[in-house]
C-alpha atoms as a PDB file:
ATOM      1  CA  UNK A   1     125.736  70.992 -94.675  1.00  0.00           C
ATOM      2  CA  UNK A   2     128.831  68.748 -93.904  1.00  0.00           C
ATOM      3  CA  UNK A   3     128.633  70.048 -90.344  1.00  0.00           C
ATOM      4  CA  UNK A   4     124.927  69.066 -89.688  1.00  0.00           C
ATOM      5  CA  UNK A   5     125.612  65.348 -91.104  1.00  0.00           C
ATOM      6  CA  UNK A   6     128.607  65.532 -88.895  1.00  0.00           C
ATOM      7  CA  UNK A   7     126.586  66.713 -85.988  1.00  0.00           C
ATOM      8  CA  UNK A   8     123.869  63.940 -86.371  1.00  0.00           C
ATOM      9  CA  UNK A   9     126.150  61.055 -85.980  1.00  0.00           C
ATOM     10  CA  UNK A  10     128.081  61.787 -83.255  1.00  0.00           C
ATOM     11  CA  UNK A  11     127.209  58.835 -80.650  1.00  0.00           C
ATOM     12  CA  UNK A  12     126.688  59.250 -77.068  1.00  0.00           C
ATOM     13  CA  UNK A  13     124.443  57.480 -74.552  1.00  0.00           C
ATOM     14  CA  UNK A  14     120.986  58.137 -73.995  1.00  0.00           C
ATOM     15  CA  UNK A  15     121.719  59.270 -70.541  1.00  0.00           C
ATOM     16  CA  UNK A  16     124.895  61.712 -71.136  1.00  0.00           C
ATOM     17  CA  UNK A  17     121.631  63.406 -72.900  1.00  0.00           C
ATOM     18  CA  UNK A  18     118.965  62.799 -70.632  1.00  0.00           C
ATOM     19  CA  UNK A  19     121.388  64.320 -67.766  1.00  0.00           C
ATOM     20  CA  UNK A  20     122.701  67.278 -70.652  1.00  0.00           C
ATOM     21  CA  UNK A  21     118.663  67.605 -70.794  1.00  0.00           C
ATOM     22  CA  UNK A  22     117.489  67.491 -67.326  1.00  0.00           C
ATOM     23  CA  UNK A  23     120.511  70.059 -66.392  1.00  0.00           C
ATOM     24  CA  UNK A  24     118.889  72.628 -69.105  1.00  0.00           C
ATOM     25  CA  UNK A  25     115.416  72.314 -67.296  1.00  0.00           C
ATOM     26  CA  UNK A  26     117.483  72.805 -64.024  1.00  0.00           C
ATOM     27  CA  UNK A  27     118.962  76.232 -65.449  1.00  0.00           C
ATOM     28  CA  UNK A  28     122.818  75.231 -64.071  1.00  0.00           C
ATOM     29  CA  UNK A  29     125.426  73.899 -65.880  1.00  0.00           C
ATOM     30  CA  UNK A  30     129.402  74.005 -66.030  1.00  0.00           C
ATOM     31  CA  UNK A  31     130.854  75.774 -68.681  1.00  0.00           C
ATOM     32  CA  UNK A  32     133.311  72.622 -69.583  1.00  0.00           C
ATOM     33  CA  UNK A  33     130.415  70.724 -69.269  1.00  0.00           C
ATOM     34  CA  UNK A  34     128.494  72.558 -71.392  1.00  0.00           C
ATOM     35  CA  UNK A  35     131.285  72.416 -73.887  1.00  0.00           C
ATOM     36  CA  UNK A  36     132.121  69.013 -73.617  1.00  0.00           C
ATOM     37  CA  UNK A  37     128.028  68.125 -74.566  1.00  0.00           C
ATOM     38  CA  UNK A  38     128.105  70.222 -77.442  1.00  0.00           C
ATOM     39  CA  UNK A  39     131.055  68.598 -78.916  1.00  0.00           C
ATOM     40  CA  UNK A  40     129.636  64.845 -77.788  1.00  0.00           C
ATOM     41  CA  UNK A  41     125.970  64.761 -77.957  1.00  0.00           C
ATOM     42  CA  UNK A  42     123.640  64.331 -81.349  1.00  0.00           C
ATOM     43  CA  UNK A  43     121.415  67.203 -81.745  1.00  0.00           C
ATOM     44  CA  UNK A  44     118.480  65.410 -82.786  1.00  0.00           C
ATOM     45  CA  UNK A  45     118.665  63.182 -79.753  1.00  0.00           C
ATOM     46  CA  UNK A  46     118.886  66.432 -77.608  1.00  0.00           C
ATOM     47  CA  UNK A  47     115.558  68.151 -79.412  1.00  0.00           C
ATOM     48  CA  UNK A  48     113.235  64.415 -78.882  1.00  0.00           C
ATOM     49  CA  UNK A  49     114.601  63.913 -75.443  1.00  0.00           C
ATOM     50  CA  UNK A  50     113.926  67.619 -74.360  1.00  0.00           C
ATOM     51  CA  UNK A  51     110.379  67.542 -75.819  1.00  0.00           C
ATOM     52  CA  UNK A  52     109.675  64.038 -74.610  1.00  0.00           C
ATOM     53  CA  UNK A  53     111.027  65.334 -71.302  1.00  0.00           C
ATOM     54  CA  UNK A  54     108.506  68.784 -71.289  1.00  0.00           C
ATOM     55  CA  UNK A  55     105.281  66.785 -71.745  1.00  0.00           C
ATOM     56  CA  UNK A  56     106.353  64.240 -68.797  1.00  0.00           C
ATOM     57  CA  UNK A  57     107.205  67.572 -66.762  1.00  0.00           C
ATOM     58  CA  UNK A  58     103.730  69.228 -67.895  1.00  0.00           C
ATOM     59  CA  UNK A  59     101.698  66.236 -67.494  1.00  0.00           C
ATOM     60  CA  UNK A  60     103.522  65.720 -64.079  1.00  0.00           C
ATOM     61  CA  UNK A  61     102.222  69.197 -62.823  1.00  0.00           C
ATOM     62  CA  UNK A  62      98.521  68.017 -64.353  1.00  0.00           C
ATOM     63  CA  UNK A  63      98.177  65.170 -62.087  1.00  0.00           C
ATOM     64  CA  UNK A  64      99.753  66.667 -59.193  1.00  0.00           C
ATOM     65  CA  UNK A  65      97.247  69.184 -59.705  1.00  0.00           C
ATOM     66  CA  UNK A  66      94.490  67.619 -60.118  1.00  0.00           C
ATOM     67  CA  UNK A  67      95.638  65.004 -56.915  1.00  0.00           C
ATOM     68  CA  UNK A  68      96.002  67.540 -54.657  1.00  0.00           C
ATOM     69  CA  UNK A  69      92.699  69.433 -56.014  1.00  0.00           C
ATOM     70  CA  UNK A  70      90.176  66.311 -55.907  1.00  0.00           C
END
């Protein structure tokens, strides 16, 4: 339990996770980078940012689809 309280307040700027994010979606990442997030960014921040950033991605592909179909 210790770990996860330890885990939630580690600070780090919203966009060292929006970039740790947007690299997941991407599929390619360092493995020192990948390291260095785990050890840097707040977990809770990573899970809100990643589903805040799959509804702008789905509701991106909506539009465009709807753009390009009307």
């Amino acid at each position: 339990m210790d770990e996860l309280k330890q885990a939630a307040g580690r600070k780090s700027s919203f966009l060292q996770t929006l970039a740790a994010v947007l690299w997941s979606f991407f599929g390619v990442r360092k493995g020192q980078d990948h390291d260095r997030d785990m050890a840097s960014l707040n977990p809770v921040h990573v899970i809100i940012t990643g589903v805040m950033a799959g509804v702008l991605f789905v509701v991106t592909l909506v539009v465009l689809v709807r753009v390009i179909l009307g």
